[in-house]
C-alpha atoms as a PDB file:
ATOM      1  CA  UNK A   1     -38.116  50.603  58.127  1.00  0.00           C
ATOM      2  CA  UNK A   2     -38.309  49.054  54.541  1.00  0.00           C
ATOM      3  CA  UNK A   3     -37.732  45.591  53.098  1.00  0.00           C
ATOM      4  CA  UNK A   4     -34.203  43.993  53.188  1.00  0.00           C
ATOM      5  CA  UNK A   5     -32.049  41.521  51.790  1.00  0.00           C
ATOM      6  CA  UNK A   6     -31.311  38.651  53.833  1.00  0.00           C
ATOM      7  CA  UNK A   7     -27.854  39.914  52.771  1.00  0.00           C
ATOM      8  CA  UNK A   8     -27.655  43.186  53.673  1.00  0.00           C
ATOM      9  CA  UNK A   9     -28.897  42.187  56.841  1.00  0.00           C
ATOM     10  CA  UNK A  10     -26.454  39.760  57.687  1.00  0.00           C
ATOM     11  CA  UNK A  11     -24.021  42.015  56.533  1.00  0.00           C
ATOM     12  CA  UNK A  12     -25.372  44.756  59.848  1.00  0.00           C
ATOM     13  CA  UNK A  13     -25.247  41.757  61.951  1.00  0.00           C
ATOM     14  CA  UNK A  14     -21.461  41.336  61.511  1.00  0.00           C
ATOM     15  CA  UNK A  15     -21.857  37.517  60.663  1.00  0.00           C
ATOM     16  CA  UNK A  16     -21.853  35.007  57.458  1.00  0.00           C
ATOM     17  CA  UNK A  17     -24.761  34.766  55.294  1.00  0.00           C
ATOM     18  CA  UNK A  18     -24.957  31.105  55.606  1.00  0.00           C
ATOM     19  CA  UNK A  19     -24.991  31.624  59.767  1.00  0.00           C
ATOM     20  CA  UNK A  20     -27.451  34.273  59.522  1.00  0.00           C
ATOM     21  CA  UNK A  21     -29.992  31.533  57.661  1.00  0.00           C
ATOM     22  CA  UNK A  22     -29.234  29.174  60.459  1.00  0.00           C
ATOM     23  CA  UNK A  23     -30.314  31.901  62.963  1.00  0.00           C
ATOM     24  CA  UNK A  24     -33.411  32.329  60.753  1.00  0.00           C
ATOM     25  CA  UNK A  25     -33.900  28.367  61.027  1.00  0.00           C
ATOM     26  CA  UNK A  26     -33.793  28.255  64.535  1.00  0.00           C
ATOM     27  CA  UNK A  27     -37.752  30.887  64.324  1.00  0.00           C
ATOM     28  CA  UNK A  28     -38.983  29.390  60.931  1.00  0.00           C
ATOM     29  CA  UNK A  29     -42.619  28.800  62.438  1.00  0.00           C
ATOM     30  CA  UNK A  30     -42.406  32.624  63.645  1.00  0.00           C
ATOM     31  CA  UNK A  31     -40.869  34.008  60.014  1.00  0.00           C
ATOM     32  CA  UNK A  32     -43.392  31.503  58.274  1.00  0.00           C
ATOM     33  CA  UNK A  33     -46.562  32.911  59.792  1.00  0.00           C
ATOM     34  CA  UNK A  34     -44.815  36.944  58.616  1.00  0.00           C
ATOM     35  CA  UNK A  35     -44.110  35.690  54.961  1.00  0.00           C
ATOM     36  CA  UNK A  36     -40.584  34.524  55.080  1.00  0.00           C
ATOM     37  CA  UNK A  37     -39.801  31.696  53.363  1.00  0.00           C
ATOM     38  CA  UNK A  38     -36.119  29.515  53.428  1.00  0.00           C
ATOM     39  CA  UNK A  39     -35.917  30.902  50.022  1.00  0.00           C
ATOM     40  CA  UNK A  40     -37.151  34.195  50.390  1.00  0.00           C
ATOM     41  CA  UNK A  41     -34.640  36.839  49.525  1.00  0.00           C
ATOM     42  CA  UNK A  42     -36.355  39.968  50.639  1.00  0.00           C
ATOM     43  CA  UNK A  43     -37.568  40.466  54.078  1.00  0.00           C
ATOM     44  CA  UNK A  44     -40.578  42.347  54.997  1.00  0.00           C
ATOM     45  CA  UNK A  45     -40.235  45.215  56.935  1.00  0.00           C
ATOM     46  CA  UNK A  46     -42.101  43.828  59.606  1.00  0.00           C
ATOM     47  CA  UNK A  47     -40.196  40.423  59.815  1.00  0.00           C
ATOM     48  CA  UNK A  48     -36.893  43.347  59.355  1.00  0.00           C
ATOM     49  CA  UNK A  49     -37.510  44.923  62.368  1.00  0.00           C
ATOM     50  CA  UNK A  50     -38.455  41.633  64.066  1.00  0.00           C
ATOM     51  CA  UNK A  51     -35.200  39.871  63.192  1.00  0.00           C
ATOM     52  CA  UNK A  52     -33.487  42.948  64.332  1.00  0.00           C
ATOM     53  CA  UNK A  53     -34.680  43.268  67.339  1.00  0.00           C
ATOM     54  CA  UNK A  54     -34.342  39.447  68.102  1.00  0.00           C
ATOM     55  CA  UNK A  55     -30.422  39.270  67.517  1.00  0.00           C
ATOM     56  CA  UNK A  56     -30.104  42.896  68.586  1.00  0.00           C
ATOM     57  CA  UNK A  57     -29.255  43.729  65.538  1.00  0.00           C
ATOM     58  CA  UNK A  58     -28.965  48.072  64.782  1.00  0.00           C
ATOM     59  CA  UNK A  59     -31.337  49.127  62.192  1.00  0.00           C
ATOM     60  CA  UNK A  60     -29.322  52.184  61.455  1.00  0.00           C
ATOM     61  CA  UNK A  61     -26.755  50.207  60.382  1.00  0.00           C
ATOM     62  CA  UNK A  62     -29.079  48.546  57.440  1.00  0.00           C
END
């Protein structure tokens, strides 16, 4: 897995970029502590795979 746009991510996840920041919200102490700020763009692969796996989101599709 590589780095992502919060974007392109939101994009796999079928939903709105503004709701996929309110699902990010809802684990900011978790995302925090991996690098990921509110206004972070890019997501760390290891926050990626996180996220994706939280909101059972497919990483093939990214």
């Amino acid at each position: 897995m590589r780095s992502y746009l919060k974007s392109e991510i939101a994009r796999a996840a079928g939903v709105s970029y503004r709701t996929f920041q309110r699902w990010l919200q809802q684990n900011r102490a978790i995302l925090s502590e991996m690098g990921v700020m509110p206004r972070t763009q890019l997501i760390p692969a290891k926050a990626a795979q996180w996220i994706c796996g939280q909101y059972g989101i497919d990483e093939r599709e990214l």
